[in-house]
C-alpha atoms as a PDB file:
ATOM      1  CA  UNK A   1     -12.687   0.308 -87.613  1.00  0.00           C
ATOM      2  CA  UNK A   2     -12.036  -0.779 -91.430  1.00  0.00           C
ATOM      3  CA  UNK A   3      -9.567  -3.123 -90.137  1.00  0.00           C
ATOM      4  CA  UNK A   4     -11.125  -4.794 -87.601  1.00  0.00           C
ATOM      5  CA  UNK A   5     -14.101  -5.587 -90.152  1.00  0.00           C
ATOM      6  CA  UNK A   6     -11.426  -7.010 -92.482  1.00  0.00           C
ATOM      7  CA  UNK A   7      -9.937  -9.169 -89.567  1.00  0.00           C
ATOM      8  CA  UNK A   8     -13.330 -10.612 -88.738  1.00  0.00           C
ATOM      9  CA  UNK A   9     -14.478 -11.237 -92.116  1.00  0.00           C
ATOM     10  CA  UNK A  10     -11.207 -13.165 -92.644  1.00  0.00           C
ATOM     11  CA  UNK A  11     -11.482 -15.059 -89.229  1.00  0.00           C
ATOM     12  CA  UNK A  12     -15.433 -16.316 -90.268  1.00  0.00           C
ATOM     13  CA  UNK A  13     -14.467 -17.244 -94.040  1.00  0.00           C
ATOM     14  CA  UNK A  14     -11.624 -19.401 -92.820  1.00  0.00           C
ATOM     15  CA  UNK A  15     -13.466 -20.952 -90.065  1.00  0.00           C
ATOM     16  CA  UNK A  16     -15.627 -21.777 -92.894  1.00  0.00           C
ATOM     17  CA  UNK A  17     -12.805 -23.142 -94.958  1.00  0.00           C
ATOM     18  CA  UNK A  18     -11.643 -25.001 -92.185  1.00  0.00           C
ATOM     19  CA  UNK A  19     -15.521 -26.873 -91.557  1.00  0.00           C
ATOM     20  CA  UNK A  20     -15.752 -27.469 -95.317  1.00  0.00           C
ATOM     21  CA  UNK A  21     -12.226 -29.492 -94.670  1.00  0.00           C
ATOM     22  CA  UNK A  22     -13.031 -31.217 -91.885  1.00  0.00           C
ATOM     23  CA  UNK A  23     -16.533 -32.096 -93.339  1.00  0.00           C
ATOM     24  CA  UNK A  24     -14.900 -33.491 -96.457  1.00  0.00           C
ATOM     25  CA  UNK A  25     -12.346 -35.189 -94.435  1.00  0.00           C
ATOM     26  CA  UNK A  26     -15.327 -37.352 -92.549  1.00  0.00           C
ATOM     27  CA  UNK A  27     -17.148 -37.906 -95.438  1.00  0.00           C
ATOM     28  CA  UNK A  28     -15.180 -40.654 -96.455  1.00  0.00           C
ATOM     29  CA  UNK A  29     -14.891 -43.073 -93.685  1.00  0.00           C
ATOM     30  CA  UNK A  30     -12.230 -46.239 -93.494  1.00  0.00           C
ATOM     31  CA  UNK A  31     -10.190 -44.820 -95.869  1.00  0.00           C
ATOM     32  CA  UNK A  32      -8.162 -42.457 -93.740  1.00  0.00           C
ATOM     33  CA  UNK A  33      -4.834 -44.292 -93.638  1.00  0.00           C
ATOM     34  CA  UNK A  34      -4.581 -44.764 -97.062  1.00  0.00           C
ATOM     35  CA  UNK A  35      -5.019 -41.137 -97.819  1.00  0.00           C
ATOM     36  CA  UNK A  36      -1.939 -40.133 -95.655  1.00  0.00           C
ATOM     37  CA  UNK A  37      -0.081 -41.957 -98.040  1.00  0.00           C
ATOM     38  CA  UNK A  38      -0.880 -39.689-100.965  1.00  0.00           C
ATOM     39  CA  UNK A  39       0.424 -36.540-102.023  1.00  0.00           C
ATOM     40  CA  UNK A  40      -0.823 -33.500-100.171  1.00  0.00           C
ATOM     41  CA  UNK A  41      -2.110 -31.890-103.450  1.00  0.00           C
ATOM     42  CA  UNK A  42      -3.702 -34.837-104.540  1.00  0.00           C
ATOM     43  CA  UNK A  43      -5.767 -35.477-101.337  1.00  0.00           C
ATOM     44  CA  UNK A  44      -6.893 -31.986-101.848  1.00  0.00           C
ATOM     45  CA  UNK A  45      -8.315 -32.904-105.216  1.00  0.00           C
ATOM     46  CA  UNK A  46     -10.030 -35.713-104.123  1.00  0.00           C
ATOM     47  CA  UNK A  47     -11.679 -34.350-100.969  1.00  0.00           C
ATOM     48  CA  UNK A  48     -12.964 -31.316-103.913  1.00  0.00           C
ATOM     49  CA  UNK A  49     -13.904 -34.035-106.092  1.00  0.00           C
ATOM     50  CA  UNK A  50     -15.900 -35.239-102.981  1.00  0.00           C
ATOM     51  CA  UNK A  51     -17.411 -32.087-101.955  1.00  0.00           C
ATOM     52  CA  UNK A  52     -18.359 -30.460-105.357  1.00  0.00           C
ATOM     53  CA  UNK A  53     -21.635 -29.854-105.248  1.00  0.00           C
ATOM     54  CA  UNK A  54     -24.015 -30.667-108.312  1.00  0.00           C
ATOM     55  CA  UNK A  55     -21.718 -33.306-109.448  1.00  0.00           C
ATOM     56  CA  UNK A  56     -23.676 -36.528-110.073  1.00  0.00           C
ATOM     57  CA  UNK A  57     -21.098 -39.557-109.440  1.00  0.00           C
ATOM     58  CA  UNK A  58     -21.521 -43.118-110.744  1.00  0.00           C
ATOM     59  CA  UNK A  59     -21.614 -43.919-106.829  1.00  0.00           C
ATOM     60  CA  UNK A  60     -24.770 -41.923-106.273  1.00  0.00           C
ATOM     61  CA  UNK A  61     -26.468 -42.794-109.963  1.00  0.00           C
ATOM     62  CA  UNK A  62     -26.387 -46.529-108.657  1.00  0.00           C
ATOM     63  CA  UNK A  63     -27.651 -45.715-105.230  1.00  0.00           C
ATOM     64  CA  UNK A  64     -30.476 -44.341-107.136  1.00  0.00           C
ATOM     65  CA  UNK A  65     -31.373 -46.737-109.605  1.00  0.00           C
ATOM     66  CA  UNK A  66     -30.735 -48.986-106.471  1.00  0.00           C
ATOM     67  CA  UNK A  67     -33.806 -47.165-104.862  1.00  0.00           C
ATOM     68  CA  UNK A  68     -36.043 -47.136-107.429  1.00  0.00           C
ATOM     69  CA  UNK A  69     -35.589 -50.547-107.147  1.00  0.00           C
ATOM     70  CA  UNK A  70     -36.139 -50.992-103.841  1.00  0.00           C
ATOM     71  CA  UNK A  71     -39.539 -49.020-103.916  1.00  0.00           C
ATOM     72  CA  UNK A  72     -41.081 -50.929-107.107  1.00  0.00           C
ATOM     73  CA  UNK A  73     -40.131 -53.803-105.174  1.00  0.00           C
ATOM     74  CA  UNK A  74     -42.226 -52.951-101.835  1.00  0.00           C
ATOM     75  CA  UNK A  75     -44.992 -51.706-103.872  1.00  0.00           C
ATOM     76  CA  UNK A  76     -45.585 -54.961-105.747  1.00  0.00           C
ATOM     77  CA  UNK A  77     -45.265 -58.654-104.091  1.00  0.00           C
ATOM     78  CA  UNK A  78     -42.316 -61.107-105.118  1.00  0.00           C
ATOM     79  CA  UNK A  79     -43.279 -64.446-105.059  1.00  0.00           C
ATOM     80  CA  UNK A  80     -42.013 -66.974-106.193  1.00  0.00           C
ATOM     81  CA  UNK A  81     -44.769 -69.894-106.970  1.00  0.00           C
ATOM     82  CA  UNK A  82     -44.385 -73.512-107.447  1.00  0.00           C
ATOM     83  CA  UNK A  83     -47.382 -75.914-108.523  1.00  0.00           C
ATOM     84  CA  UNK A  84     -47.684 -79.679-108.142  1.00  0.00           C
ATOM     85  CA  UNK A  85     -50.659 -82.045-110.186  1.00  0.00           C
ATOM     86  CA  UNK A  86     -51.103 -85.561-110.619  1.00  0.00           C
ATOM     87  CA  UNK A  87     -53.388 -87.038-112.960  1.00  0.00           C
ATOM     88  CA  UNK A  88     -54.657 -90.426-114.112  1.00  0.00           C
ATOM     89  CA  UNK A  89     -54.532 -90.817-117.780  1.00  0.00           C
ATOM     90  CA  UNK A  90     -56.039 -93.144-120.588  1.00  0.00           C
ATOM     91  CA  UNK A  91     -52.429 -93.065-122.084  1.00  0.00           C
ATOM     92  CA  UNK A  92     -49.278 -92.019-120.988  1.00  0.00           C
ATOM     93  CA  UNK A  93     -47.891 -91.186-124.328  1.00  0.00           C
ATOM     94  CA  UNK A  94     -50.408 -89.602-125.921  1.00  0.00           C
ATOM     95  CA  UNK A  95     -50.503 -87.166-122.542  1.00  0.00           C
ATOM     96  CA  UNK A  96     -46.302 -86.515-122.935  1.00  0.00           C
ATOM     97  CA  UNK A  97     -47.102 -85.327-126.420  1.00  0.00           C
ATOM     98  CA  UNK A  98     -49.951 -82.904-125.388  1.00  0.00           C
ATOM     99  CA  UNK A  99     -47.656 -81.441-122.271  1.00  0.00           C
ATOM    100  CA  UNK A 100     -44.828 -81.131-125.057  1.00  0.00           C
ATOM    101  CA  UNK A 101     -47.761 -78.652-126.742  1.00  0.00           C
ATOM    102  CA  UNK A 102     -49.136 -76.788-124.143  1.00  0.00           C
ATOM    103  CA  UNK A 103     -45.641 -75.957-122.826  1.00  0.00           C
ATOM    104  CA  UNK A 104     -44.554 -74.586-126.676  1.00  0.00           C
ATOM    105  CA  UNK A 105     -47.776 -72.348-126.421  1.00  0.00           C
ATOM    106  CA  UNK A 106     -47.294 -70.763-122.929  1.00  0.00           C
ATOM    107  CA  UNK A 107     -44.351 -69.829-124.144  1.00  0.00           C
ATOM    108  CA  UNK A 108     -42.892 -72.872-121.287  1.00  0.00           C
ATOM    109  CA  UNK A 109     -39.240 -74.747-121.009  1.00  0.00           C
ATOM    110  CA  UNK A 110     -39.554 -78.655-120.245  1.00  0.00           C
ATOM    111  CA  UNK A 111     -36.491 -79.299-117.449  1.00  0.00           C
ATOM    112  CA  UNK A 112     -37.535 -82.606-116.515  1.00  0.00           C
ATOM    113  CA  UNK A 113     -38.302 -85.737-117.510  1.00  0.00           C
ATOM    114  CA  UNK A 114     -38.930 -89.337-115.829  1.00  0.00           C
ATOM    115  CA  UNK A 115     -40.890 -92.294-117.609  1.00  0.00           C
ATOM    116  CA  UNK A 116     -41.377 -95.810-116.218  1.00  0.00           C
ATOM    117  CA  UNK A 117     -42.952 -98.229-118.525  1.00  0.00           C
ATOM    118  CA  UNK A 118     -44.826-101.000-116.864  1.00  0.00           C
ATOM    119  CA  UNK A 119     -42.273-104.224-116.535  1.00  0.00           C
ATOM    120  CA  UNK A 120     -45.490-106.617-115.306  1.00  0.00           C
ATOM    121  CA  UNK A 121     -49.071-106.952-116.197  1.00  0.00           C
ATOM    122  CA  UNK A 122     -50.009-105.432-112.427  1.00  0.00           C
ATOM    123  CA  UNK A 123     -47.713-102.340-113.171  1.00  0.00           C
ATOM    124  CA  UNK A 124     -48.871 -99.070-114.733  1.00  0.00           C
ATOM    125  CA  UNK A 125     -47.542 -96.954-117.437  1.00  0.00           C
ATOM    126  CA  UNK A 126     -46.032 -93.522-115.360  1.00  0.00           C
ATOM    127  CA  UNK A 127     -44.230 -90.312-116.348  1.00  0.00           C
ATOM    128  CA  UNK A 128     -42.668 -87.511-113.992  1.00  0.00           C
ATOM    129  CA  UNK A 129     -43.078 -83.976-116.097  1.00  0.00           C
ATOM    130  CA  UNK A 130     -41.237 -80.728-114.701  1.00  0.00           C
ATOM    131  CA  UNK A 131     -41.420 -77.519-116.376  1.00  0.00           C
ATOM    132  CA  UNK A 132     -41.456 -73.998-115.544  1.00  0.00           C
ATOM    133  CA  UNK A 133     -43.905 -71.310-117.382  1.00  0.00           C
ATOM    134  CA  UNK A 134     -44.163 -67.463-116.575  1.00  0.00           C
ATOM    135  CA  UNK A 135     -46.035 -66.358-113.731  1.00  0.00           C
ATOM    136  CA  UNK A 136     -49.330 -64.692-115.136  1.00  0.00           C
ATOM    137  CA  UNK A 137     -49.320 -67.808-117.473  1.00  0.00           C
ATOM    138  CA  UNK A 138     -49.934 -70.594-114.546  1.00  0.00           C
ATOM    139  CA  UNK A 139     -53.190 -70.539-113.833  1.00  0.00           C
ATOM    140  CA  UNK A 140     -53.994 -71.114-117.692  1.00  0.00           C
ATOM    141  CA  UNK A 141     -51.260 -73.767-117.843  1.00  0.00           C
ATOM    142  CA  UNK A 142     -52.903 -75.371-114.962  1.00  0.00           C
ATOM    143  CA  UNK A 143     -56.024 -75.468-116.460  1.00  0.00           C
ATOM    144  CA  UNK A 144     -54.678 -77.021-119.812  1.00  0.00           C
ATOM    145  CA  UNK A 145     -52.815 -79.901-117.557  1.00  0.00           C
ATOM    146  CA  UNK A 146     -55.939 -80.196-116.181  1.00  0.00           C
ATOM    147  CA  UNK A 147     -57.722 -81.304-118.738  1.00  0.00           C
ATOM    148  CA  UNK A 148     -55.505 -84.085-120.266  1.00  0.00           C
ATOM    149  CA  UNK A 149     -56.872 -86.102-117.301  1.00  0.00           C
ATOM    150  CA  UNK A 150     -59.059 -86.914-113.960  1.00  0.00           C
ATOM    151  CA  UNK A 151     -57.186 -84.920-111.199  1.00  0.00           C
ATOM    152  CA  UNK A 152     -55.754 -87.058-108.573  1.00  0.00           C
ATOM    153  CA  UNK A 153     -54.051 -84.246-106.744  1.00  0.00           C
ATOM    154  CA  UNK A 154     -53.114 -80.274-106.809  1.00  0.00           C
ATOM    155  CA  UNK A 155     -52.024 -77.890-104.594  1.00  0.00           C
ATOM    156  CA  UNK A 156     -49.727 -74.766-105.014  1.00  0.00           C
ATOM    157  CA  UNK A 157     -47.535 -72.942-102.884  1.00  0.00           C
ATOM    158  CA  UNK A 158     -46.177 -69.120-102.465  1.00  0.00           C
ATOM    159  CA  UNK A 159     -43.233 -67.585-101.001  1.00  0.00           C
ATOM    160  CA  UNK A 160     -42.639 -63.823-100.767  1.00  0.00           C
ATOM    161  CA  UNK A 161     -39.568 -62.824-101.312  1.00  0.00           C
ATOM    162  CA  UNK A 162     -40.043 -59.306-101.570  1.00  0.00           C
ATOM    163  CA  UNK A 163     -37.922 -58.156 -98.220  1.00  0.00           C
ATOM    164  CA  UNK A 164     -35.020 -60.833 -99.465  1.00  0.00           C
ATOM    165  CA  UNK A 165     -34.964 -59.036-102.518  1.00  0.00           C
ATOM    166  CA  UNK A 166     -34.318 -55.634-101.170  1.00  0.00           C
ATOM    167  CA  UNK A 167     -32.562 -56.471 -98.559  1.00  0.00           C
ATOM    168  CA  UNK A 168     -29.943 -58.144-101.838  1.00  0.00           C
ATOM    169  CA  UNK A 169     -30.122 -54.893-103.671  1.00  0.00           C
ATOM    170  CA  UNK A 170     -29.204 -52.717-100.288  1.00  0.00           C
ATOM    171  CA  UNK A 171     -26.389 -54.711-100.048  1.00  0.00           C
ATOM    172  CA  UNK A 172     -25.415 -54.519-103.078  1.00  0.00           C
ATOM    173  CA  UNK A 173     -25.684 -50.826-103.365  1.00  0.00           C
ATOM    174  CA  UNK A 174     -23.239 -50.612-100.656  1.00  0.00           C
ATOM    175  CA  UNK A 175     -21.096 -52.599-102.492  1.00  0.00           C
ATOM    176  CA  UNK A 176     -20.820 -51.006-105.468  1.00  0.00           C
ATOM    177  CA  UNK A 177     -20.476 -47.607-103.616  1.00  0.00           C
ATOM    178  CA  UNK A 178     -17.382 -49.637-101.952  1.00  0.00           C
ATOM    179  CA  UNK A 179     -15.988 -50.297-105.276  1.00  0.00           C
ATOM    180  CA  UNK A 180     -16.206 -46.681-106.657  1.00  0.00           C
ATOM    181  CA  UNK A 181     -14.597 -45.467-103.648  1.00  0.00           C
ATOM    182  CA  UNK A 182     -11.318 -47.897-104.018  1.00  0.00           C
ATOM    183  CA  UNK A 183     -11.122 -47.422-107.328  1.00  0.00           C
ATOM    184  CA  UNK A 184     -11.123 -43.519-106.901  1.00  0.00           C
ATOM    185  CA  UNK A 185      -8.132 -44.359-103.910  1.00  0.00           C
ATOM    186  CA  UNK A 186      -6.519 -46.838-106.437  1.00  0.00           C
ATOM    187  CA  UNK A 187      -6.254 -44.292-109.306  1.00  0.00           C
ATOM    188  CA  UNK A 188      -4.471 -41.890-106.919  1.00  0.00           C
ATOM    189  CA  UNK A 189      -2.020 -44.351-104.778  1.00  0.00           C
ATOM    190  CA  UNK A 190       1.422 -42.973-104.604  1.00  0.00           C
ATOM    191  CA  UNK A 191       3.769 -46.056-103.190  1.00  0.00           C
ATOM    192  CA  UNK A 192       3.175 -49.697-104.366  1.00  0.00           C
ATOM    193  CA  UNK A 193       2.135 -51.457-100.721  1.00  0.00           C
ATOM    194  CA  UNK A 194      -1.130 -49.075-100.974  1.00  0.00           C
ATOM    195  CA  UNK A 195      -1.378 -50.020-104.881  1.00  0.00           C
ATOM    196  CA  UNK A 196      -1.208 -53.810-103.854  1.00  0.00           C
ATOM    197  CA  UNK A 197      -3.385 -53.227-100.326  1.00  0.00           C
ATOM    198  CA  UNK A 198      -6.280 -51.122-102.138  1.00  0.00           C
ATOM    199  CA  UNK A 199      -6.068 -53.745-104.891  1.00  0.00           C
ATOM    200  CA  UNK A 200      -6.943 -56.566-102.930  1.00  0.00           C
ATOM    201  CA  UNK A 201      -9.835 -55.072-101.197  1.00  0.00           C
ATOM    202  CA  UNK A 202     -11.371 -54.449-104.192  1.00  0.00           C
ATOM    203  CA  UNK A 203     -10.881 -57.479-105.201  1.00  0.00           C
ATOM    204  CA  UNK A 204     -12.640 -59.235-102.446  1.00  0.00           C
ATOM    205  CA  UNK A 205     -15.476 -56.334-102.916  1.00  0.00           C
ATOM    206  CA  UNK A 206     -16.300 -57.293-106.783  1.00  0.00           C
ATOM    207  CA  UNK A 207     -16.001 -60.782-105.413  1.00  0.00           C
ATOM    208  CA  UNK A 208     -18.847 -60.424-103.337  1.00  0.00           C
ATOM    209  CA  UNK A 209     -20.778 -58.126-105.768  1.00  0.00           C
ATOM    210  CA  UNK A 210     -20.609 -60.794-108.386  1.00  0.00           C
ATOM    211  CA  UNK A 211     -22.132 -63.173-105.786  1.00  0.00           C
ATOM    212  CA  UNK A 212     -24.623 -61.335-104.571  1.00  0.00           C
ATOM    213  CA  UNK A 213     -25.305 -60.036-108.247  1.00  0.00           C
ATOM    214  CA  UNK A 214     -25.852 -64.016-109.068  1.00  0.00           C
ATOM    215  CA  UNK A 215     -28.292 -64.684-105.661  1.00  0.00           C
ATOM    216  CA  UNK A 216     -30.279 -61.917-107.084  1.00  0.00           C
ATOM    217  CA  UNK A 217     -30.593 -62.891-110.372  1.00  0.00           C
ATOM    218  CA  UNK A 218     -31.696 -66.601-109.223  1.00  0.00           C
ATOM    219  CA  UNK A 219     -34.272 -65.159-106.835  1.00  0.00           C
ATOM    220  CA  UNK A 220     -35.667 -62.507-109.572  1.00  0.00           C
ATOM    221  CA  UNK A 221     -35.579 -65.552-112.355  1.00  0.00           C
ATOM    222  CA  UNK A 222     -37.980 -68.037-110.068  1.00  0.00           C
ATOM    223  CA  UNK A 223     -40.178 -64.655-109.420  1.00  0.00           C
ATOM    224  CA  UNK A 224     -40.551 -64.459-112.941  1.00  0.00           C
ATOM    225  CA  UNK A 225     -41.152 -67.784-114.092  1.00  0.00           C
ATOM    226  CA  UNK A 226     -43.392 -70.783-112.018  1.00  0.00           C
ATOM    227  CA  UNK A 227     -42.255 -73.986-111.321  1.00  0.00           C
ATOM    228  CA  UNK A 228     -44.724 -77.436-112.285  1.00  0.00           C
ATOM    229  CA  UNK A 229     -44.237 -80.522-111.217  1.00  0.00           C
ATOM    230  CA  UNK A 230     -46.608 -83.152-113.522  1.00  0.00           C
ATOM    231  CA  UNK A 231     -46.614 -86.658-112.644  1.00  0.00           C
ATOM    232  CA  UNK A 232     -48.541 -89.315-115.014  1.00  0.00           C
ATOM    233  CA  UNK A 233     -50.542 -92.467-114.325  1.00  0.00           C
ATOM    234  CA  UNK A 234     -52.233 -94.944-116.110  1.00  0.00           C
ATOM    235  CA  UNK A 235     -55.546 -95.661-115.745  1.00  0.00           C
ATOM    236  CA  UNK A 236     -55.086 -99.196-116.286  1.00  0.00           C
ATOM    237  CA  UNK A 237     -52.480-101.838-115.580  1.00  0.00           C
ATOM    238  CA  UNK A 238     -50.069-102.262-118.896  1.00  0.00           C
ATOM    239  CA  UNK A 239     -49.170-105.601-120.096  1.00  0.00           C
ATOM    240  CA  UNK A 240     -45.708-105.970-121.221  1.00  0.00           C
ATOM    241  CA  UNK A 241     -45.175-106.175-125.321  1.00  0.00           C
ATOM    242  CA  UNK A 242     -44.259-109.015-126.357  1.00  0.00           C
ATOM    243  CA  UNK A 243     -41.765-109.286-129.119  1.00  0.00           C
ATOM    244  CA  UNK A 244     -41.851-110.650-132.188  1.00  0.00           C
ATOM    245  CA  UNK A 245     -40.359-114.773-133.059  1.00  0.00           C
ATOM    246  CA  UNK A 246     -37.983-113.671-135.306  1.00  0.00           C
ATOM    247  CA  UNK A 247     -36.312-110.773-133.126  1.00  0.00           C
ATOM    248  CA  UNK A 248     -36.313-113.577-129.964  1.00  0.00           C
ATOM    249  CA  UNK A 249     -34.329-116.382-132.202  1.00  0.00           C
ATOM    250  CA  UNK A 250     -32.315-113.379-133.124  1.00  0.00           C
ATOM    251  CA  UNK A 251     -31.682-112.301-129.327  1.00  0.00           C
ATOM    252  CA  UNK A 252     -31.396-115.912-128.657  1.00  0.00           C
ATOM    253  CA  UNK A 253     -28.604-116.762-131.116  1.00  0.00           C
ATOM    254  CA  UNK A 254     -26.853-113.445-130.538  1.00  0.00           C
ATOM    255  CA  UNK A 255     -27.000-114.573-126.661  1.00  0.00           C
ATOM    256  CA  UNK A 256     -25.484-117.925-127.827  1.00  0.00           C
ATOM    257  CA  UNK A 257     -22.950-116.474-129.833  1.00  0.00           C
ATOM    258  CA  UNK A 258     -21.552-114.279-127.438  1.00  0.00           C
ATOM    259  CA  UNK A 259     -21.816-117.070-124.762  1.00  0.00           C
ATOM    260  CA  UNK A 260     -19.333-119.300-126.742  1.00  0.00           C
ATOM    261  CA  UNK A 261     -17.122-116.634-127.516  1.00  0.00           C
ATOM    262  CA  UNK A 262     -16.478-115.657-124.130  1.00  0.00           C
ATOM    263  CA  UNK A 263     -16.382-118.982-123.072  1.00  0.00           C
ATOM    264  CA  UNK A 264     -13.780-120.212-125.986  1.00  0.00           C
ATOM    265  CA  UNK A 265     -11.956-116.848-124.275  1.00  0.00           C
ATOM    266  CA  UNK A 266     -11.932-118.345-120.918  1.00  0.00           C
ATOM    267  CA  UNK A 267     -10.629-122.046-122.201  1.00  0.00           C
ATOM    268  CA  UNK A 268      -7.480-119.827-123.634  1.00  0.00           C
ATOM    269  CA  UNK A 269      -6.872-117.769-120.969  1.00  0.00           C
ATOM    270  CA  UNK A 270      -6.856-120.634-118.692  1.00  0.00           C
ATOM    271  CA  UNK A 271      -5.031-122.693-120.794  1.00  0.00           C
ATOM    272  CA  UNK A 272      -2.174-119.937-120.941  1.00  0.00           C
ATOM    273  CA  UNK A 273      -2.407-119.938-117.131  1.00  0.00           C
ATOM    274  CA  UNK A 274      -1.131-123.754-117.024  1.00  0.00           C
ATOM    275  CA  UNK A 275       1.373-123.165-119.540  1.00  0.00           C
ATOM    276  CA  UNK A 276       2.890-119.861-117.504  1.00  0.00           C
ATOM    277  CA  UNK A 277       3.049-122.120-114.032  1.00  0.00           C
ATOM    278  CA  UNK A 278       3.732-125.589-115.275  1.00  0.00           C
ATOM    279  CA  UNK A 279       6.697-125.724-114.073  1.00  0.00           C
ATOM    280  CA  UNK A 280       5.058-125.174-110.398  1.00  0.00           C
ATOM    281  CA  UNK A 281       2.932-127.508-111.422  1.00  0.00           C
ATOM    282  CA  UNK A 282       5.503-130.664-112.633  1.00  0.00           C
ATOM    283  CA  UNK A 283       7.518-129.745-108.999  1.00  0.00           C
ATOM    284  CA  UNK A 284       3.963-130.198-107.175  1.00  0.00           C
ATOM    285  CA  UNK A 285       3.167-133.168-109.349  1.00  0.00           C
ATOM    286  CA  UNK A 286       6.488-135.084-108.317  1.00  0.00           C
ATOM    287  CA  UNK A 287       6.304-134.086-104.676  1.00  0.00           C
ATOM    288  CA  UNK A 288       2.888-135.877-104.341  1.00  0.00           C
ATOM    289  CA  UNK A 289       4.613-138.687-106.402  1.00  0.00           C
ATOM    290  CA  UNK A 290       7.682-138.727-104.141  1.00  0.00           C
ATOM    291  CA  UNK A 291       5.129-139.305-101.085  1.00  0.00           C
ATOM    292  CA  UNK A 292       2.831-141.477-102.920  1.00  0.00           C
ATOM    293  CA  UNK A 293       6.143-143.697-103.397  1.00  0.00           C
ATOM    294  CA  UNK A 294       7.253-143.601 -99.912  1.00  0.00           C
ATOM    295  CA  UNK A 295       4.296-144.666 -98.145  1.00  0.00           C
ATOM    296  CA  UNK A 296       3.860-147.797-100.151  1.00  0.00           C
ATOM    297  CA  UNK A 297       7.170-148.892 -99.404  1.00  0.00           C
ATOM    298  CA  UNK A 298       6.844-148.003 -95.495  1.00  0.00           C
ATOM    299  CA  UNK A 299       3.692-149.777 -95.446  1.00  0.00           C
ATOM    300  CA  UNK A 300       5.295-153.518 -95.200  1.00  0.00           C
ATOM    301  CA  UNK A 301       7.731-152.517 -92.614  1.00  0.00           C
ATOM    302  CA  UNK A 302       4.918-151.292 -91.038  1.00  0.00           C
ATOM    303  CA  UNK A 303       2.785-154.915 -90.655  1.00  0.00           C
ATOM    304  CA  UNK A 304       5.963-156.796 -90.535  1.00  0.00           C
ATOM    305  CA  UNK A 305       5.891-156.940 -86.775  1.00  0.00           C
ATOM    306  CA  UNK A 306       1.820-157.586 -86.492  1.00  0.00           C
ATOM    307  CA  UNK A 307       2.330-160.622 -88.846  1.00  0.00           C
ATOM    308  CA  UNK A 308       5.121-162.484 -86.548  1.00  0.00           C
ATOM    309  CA  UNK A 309       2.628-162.195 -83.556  1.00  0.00           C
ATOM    310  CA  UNK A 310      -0.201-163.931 -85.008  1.00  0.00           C
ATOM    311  CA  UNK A 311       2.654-166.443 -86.572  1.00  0.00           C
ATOM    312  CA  UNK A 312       3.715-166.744 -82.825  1.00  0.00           C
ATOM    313  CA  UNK A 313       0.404-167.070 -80.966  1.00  0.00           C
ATOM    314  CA  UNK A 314      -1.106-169.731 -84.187  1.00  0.00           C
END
């Protein structure tokens, strides 16, 4: 009776064993072919190493942070904002200089800038402005801009990106759990063809981690900081400066200058030219001489008979 409570306390614990195996086995999936190349006792190792419970692994410390993530990122909106104003200003200039300001104080970067100034009397003075603020500081900057000027135009617009944004950090989650995994499987390859076939699947996985890592960054970056796009009129047409006498004799005998330099230039250049294909030249020259000659004398042959008819019929 002893016995046969041994036997079946042995049969349960190693149909236990056996399930424990078999669980560890399919808890890490696409990476059974690799593993029969491994020593036996290693693969044991690793499959404990897998199933050791209480272990925290960098895997699952990333899938966490990860999800923390992922929940501040539902529970608050991410949008990304972009403004547009145009105004019509007493002076260009004097506006450029207070944008330059208000941009220092909301703590702003200036990443664009086009001026025109007026080339006729009917033109006006105009200036492009783009530059990017933080978020909670765009409505104030707004109303700063806004005041520099009579508002001509304004609108803003909003994009959530929220579900993009977790829908980035899911995927890269996975990926980082990816790369844990091969590099656990890397550290333990036996032969060389599963050092060099592991090694170029990780590869390609930090190459797409480091992509995705960079979309995220870009989206999170325009979250954080609003886009403005300024553009500057004139309220009145701009007459062109005119310069001073002295700096137009100046241009004027600088344009002279250079005129009869370049033109002295051209005058030895083409004189250099001649000399190069004179002798092109003196066989032309003596061909047109040569037929110049011969038609004069084949002229009088020519009105030799004409003559002795008239001679004839007088």
């Amino acid at each position: 009776m002893y016995s046969q409570v041994i036997r079946k306390s042995t049969l349960v614990l190693s149909l236990l064993a056996g399930g424990v195996i078999f669980t560890s086995c399919a808890s890490v999936p696409g990476s059974e072919s690799t593993n029969q190349a491994l020593p036996k006792a290693q693969l044991n190792n690793q499959m404990a190493d897998t199933a050791a419970p209480g272990a925290p692994t960098e895997a699952s410390e990333t899938s966490f942070t990860t999800a923390q993530a992922a929940q501040v990122t539902r529970s608050r909106p991410q949008l990304i904002k972009k403004a547009a104003i145009a105004l019509i200003v007493n002076s260009v200039d004097k506006s450029i200089d207070a944008v330059s300001q208000i941009i220092r104080q909301q703590q702003g970067d200036l990443i664009r800038l086009e001026e025109q100034q007026p080339k006729n009397e009917s033109a006006r003075h105009t200036a492009m402005i783009q530059l990017r603020v933080p978020q909670n500081l765009l409505e104030p900057t707004l109303e700063k801009l806004t005041k520099l000027g009579s508002v001509e135009s304004r609108n803003i617009t909003t994009v959530d990106v929220g579900d993009q944004i977790v829908d980035i950090q899911a995927r890269l989650s996975n990926l980082r759990r990816t790369e844990s995994n091969l590099q656990k499987i890397l550290d333990r390859a036996a032969s060389v063809r599963d050092v060099l076939s592991v090694a170029k699947e990780l590869s390609n996985v930090r190459q797409s981690i480091e992509q995705i890592d960079a979309q995220l960054k870009n989206l999170q970056n325009q979250v954080t900081y609003s886009t403005i796009t300024l553009n500057l009129e004139a309220a009145v047409s701009g007459s062109v400066p005119q310069r001073a006498f002295g700096s137009q004799m100046q241009s004027a005998w600088n344009n002279s200058t250079r005129s009869l330099a370049e033109f002295s230039v051209g005058l030895m250049k083409l004189s250099i030219w001649l000399i190069v294909y004179s002798p092109y030249l003196l066989i032309l020259a003596a061909v047109i001489y040569g037929l110049t000659r011969w038609r004069r004398n084949a002229q009088p042959v020519a009105s030799t008979p004409e003559s002795g008819n008239s001679d004839r019929f007088s």
